[in-house]
C-alpha atoms as a PDB file:
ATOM      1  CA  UNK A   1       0.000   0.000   0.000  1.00  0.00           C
ATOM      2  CA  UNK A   2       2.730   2.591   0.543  1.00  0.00           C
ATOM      3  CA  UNK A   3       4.720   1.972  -2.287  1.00  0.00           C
ATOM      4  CA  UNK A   4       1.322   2.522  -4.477  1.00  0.00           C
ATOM      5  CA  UNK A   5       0.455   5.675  -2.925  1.00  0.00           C
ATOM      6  CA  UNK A   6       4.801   6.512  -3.307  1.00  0.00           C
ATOM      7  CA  UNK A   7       4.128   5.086  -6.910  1.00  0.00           C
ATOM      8  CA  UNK A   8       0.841   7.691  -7.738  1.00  0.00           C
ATOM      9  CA  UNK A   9       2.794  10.715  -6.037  1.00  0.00           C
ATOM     10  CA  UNK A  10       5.959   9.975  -8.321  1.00  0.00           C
ATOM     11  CA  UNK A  11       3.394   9.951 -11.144  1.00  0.00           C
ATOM     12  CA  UNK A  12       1.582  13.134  -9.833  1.00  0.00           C
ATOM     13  CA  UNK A  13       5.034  15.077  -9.717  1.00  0.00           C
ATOM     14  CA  UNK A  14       6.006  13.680 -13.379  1.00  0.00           C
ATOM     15  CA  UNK A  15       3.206  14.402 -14.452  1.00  0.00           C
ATOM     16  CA  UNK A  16       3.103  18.353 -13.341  1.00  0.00           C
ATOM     17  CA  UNK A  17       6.993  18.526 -14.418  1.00  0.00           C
ATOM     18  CA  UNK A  18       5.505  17.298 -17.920  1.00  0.00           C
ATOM     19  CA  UNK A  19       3.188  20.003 -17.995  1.00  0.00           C
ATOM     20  CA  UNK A  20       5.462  22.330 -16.876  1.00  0.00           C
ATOM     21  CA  UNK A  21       7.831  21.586 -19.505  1.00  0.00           C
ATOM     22  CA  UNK A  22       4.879  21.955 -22.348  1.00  0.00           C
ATOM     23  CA  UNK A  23       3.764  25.121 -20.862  1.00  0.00           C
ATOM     24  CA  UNK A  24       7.465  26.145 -20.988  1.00  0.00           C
ATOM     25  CA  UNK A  25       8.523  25.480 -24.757  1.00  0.00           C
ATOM     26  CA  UNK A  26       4.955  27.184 -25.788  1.00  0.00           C
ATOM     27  CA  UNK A  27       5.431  30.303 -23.879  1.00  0.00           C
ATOM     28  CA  UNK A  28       9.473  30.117 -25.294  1.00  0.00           C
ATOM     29  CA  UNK A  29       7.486  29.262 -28.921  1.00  0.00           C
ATOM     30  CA  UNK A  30       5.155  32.570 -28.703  1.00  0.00           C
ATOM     31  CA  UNK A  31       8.067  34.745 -27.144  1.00  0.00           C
ATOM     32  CA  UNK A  32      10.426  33.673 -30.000  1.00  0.00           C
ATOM     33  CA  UNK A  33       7.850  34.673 -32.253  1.00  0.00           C
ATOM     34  CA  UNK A  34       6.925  38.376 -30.802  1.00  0.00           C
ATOM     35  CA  UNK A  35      10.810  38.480 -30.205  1.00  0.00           C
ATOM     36  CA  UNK A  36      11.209  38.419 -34.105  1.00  0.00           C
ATOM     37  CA  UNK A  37       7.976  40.306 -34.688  1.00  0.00           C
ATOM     38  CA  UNK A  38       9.480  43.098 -32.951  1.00  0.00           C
ATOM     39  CA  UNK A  39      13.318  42.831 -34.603  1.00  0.00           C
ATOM     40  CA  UNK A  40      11.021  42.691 -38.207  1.00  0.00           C
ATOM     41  CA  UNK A  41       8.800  46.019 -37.069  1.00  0.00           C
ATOM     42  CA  UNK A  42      12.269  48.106 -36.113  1.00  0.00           C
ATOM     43  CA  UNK A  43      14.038  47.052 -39.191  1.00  0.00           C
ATOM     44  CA  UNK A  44      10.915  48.178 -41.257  1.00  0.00           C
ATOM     45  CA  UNK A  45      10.893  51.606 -39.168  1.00  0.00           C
ATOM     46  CA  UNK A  46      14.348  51.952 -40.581  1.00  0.00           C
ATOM     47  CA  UNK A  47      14.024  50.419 -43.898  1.00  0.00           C
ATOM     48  CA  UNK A  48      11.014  51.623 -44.448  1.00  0.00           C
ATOM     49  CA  UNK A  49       9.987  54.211 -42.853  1.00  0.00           C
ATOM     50  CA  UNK A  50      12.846  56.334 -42.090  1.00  0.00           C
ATOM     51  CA  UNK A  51      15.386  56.049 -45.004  1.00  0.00           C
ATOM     52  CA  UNK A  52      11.894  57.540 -47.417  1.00  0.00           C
ATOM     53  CA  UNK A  53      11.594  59.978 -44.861  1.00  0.00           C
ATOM     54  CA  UNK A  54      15.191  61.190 -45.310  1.00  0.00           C
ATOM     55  CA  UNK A  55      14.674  60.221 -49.110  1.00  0.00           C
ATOM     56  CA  UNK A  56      11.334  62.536 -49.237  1.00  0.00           C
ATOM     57  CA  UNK A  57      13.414  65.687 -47.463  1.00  0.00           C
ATOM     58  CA  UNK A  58      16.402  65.445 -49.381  1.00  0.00           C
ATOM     59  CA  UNK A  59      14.347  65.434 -52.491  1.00  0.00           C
ATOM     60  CA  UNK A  60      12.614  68.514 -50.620  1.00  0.00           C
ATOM     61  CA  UNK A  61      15.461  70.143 -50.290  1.00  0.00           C
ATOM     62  CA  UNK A  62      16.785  69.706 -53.793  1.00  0.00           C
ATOM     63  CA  UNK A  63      14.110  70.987 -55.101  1.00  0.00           C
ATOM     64  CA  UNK A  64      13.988  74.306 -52.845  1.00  0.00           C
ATOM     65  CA  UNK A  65      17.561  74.463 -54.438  1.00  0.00           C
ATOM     66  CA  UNK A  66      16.878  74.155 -57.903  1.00  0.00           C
ATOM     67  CA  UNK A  67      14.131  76.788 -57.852  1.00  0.00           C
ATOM     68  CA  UNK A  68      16.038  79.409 -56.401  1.00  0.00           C
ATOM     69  CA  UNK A  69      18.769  78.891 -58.686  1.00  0.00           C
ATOM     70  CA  UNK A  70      16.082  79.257 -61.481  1.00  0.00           C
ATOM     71  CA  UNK A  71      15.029  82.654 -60.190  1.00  0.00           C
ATOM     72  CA  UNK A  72      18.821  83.678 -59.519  1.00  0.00           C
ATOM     73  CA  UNK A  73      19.303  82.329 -63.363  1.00  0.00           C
ATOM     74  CA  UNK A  74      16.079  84.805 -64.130  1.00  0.00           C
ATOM     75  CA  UNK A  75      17.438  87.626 -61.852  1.00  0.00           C
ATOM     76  CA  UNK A  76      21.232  87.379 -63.627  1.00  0.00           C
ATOM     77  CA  UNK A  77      19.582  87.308 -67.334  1.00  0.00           C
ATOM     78  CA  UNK A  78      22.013  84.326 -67.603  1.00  0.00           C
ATOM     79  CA  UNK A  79      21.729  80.835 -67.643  1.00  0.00           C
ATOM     80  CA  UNK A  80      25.035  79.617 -68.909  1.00  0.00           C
ATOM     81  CA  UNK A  81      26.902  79.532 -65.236  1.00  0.00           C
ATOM     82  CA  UNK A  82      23.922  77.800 -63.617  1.00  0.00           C
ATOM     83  CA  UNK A  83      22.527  75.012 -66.043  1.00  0.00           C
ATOM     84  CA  UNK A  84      25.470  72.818 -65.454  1.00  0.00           C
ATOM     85  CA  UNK A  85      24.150  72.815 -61.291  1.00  0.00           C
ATOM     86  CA  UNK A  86      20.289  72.231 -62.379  1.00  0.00           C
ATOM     87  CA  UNK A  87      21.479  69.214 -63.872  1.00  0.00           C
ATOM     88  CA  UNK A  88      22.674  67.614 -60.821  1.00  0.00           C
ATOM     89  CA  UNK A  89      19.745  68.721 -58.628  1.00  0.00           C
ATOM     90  CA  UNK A  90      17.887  66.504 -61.362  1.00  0.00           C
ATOM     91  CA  UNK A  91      20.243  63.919 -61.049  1.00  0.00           C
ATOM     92  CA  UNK A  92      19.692  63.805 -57.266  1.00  0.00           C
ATOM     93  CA  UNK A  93      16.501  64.042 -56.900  1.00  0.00           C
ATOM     94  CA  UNK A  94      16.336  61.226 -59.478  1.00  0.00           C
ATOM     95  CA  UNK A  95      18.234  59.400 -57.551  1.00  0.00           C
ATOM     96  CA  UNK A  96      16.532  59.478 -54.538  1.00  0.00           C
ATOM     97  CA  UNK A  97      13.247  59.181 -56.041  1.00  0.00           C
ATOM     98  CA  UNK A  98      14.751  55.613 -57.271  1.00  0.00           C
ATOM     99  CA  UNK A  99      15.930  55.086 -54.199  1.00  0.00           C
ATOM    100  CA  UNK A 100      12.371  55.289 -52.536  1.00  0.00           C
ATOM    101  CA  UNK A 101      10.399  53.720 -54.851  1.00  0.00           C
ATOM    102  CA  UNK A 102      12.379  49.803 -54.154  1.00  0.00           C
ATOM    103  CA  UNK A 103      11.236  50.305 -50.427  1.00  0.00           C
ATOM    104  CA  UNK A 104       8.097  49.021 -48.889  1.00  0.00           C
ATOM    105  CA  UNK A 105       4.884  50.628 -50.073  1.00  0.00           C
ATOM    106  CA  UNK A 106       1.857  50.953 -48.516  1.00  0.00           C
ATOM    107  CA  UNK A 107      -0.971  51.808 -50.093  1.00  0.00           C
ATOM    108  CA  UNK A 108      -1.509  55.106 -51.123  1.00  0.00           C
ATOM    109  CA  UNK A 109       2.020  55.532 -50.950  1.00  0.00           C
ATOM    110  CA  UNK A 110       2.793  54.479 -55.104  1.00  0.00           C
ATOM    111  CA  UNK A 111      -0.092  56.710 -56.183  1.00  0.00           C
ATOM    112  CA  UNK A 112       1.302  59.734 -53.948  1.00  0.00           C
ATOM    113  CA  UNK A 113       4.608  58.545 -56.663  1.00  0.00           C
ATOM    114  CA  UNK A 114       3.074  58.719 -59.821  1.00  0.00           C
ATOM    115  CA  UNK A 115       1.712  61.763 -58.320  1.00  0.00           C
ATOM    116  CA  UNK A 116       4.975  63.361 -57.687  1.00  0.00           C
ATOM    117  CA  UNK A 117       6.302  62.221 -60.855  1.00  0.00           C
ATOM    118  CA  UNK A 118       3.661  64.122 -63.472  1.00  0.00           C
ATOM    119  CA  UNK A 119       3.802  67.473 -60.991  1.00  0.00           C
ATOM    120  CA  UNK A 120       7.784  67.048 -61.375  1.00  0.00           C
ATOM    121  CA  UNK A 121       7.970  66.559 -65.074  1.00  0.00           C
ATOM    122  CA  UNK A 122       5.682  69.228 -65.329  1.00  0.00           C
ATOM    123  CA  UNK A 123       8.042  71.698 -63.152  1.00  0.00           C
ATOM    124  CA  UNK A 124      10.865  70.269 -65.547  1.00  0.00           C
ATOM    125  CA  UNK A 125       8.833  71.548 -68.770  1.00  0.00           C
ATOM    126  CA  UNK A 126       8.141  74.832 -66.932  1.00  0.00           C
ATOM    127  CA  UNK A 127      11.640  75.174 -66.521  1.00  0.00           C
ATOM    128  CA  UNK A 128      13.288  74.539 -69.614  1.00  0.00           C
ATOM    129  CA  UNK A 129      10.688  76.911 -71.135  1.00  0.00           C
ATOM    130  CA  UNK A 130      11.866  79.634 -68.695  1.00  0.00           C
ATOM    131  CA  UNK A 131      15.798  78.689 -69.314  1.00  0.00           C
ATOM    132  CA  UNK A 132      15.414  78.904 -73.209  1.00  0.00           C
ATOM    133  CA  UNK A 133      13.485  82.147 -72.978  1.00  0.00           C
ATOM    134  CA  UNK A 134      16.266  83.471 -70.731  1.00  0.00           C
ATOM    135  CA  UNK A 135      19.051  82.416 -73.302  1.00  0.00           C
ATOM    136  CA  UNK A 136      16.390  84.295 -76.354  1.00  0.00           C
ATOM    137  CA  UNK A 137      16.414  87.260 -73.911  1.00  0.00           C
ATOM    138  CA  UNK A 138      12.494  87.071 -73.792  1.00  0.00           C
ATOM    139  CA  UNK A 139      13.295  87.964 -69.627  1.00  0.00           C
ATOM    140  CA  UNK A 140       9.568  89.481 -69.466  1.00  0.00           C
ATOM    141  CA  UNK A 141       7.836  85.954 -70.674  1.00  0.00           C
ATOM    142  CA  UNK A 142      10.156  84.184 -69.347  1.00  0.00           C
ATOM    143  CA  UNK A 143       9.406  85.870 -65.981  1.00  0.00           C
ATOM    144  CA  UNK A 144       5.444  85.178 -66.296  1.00  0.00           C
ATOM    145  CA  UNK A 145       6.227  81.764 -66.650  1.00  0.00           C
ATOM    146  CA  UNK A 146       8.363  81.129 -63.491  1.00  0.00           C
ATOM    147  CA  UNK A 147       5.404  83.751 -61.404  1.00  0.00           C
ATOM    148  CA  UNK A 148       3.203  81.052 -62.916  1.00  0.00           C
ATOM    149  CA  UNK A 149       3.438  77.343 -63.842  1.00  0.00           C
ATOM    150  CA  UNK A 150       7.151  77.343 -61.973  1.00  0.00           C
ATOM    151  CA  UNK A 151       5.549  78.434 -58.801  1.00  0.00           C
ATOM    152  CA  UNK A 152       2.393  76.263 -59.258  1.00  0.00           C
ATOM    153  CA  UNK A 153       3.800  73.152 -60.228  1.00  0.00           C
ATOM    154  CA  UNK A 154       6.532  73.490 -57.267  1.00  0.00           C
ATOM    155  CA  UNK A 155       3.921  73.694 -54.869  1.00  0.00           C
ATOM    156  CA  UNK A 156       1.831  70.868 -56.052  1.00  0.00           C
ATOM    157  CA  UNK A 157       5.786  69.215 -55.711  1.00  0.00           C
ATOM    158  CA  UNK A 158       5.810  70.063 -52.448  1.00  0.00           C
ATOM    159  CA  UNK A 159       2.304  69.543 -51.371  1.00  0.00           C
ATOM    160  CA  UNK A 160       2.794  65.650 -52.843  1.00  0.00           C
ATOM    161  CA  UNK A 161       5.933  65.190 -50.753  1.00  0.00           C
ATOM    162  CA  UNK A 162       3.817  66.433 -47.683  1.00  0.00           C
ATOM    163  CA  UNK A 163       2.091  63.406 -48.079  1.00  0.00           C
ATOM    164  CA  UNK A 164       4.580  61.366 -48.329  1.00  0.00           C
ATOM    165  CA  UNK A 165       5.742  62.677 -45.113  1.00  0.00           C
ATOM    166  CA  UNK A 166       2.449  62.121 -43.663  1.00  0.00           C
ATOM    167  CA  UNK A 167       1.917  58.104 -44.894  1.00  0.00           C
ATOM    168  CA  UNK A 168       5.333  57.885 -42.896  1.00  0.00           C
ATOM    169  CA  UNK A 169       4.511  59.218 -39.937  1.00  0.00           C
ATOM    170  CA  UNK A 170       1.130  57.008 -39.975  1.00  0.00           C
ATOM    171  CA  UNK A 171       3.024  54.125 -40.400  1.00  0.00           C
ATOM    172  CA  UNK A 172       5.360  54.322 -38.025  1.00  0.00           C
ATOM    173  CA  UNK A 173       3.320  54.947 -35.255  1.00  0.00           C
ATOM    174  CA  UNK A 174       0.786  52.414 -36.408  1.00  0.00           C
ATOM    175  CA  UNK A 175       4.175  50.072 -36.561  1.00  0.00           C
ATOM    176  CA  UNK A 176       5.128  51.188 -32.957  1.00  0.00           C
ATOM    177  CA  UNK A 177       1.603  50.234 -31.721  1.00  0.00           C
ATOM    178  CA  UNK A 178       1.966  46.969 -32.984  1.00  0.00           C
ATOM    179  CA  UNK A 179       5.744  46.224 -31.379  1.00  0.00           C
ATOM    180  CA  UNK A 180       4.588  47.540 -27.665  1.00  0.00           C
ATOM    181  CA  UNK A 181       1.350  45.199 -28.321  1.00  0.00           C
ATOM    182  CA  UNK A 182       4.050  42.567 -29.142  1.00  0.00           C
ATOM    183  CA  UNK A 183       6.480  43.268 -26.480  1.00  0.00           C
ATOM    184  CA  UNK A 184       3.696  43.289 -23.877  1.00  0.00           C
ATOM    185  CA  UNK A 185       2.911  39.467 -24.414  1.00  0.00           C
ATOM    186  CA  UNK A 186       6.479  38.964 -24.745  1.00  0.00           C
ATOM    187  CA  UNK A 187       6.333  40.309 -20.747  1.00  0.00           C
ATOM    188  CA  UNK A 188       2.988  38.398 -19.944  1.00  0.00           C
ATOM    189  CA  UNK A 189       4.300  34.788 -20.921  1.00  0.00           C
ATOM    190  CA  UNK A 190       7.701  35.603 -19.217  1.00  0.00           C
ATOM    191  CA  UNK A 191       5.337  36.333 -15.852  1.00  0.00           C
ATOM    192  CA  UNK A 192       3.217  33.794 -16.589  1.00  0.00           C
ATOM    193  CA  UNK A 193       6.413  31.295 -16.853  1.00  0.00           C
ATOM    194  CA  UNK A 194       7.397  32.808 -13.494  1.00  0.00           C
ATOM    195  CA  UNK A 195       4.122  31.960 -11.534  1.00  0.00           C
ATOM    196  CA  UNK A 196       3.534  28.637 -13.225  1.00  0.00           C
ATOM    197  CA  UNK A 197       7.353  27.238 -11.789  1.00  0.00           C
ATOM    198  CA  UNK A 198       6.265  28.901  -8.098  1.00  0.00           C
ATOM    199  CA  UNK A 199       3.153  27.166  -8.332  1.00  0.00           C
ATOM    200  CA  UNK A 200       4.559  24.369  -9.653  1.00  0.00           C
ATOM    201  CA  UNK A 201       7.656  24.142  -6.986  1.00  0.00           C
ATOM    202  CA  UNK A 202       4.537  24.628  -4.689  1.00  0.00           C
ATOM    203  CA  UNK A 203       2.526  21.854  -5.514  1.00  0.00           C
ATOM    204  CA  UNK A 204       5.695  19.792  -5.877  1.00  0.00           C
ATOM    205  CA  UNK A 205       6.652  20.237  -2.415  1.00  0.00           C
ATOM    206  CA  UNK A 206       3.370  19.195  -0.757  1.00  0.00           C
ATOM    207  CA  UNK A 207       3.699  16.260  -2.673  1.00  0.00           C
ATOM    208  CA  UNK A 208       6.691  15.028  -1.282  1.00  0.00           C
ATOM    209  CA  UNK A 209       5.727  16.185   1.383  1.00  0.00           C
ATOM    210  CA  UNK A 210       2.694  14.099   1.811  1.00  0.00           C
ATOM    211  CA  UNK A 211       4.088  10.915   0.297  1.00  0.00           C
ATOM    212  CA  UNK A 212       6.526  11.125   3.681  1.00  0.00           C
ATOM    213  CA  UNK A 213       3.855  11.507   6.033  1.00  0.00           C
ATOM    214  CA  UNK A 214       2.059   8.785   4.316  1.00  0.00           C
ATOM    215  CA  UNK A 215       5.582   6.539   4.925  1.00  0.00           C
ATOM    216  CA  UNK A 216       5.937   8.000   8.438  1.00  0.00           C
ATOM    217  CA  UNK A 217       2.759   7.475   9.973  1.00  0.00           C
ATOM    218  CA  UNK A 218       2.341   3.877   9.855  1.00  0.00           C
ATOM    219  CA  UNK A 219       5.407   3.015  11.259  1.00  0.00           C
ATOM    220  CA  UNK A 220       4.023   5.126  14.008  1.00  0.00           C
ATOM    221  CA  UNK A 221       1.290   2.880  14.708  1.00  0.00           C
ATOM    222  CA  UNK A 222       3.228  -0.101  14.706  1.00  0.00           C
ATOM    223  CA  UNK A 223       5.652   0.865  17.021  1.00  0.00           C
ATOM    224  CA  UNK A 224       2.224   1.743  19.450  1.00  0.00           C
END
């Protein structure tokens, strides 16, 4: 009789380590998983989100750039010292708009691009109209068309890459969100781990515990 109740208690404890160790690779399963959730959200904050932010300013910039150096161009009645410069602003901004377009897109995001791309080409035309009617000395007309389809077609330019910024800043957060969601499970199962082995240990202990008494307390009664 006692070495069947020592028997069930040795089957009880195996039994709880068993679950234990079940509960134990699951929990290590789902923290693995939010673990590399979170690594893939921060390298798509970078990747992603960040490098076409920097892309979208720098392109911002260049094209602050190559507009003032159209109206010093208009201002000088000269284009010749200049148009060498405009050429690598368009190269740049080329560039970067390249660069952008093989990251991650969300939606909205490739339509705000084809967007950006007619407004830009459409600045470009403005442009070479105003250069050429610098270099033909036409500096009146070539003034009306910088006050207008220069001007307007910049600040559609601008107003697209405000968008851009926007989608960005959306994202991210919306990306952040989702990593403290992930990180807080992460934290749950690593409590929940902590509790289970204390209850566990707990449950353990009386156990043993009570598979001694059981031993103890009929040699007791014997020796009465």
């Amino acid at each position: 009789m006692k070495w069947t109740l020592f028997i069930q208690q040795k089957v009880k404890v195996a039994a709880l380590l068993l679950c234990v160790m079940f509960f134990v690779m699951l929990t290590s399963l789902l923290g693995n998983t939010n673990l590399a959730r979170i690594n893939r959200a921060v390298n798509t904050i970078y990747n992603d989100r960040l490098i076409p932010a920097s892309d979208v300013y720098y392109i911002s910039t260049n094209l602050h750039d190559k507009k003032s150096m159209l109206e010093s161009m208009l201002h000088a009645r000269n284009t010749a010292v200049n148009e060498t410069t405009m050429k690598k602003f368009d190269k740049k901004i080329n560039t970067l708009l390249t660069h952008y377009e093989h990251t991650y897109l969300v939606q909205g995001e490739a339509r705000f691009i084809h967007d950006f791309k007619n407004s830009y080409a459409a600045y470009n035309n403005a442009e070479a109209s105003v250069m050429s009617l610098i270099k033909a000395g036409e500096f009146s007309a070539a003034q009306l068309v910088y006050s207008n389809a220069i001007k307007s077609s910049h600040n559609k330019n601008i107003q697209v890459l405000g968008e851009l910024m926007n989608i960005q800043s959306h994202v991210g957060k919306d990306i952040i969100k989702q990593s403290e969601l992930n990180a807080s499970i992460f934290s749950l199962l690593s409590k929940l781990q902590i509790v289970v082995a204390i209850v566990v240990g707990i449950l353990v202990t009386r156990l043993v515990m009570s598979s001694r008494i059981a031993q103890i307390t009929p040699e007791k009664y014997t020796m009465n």
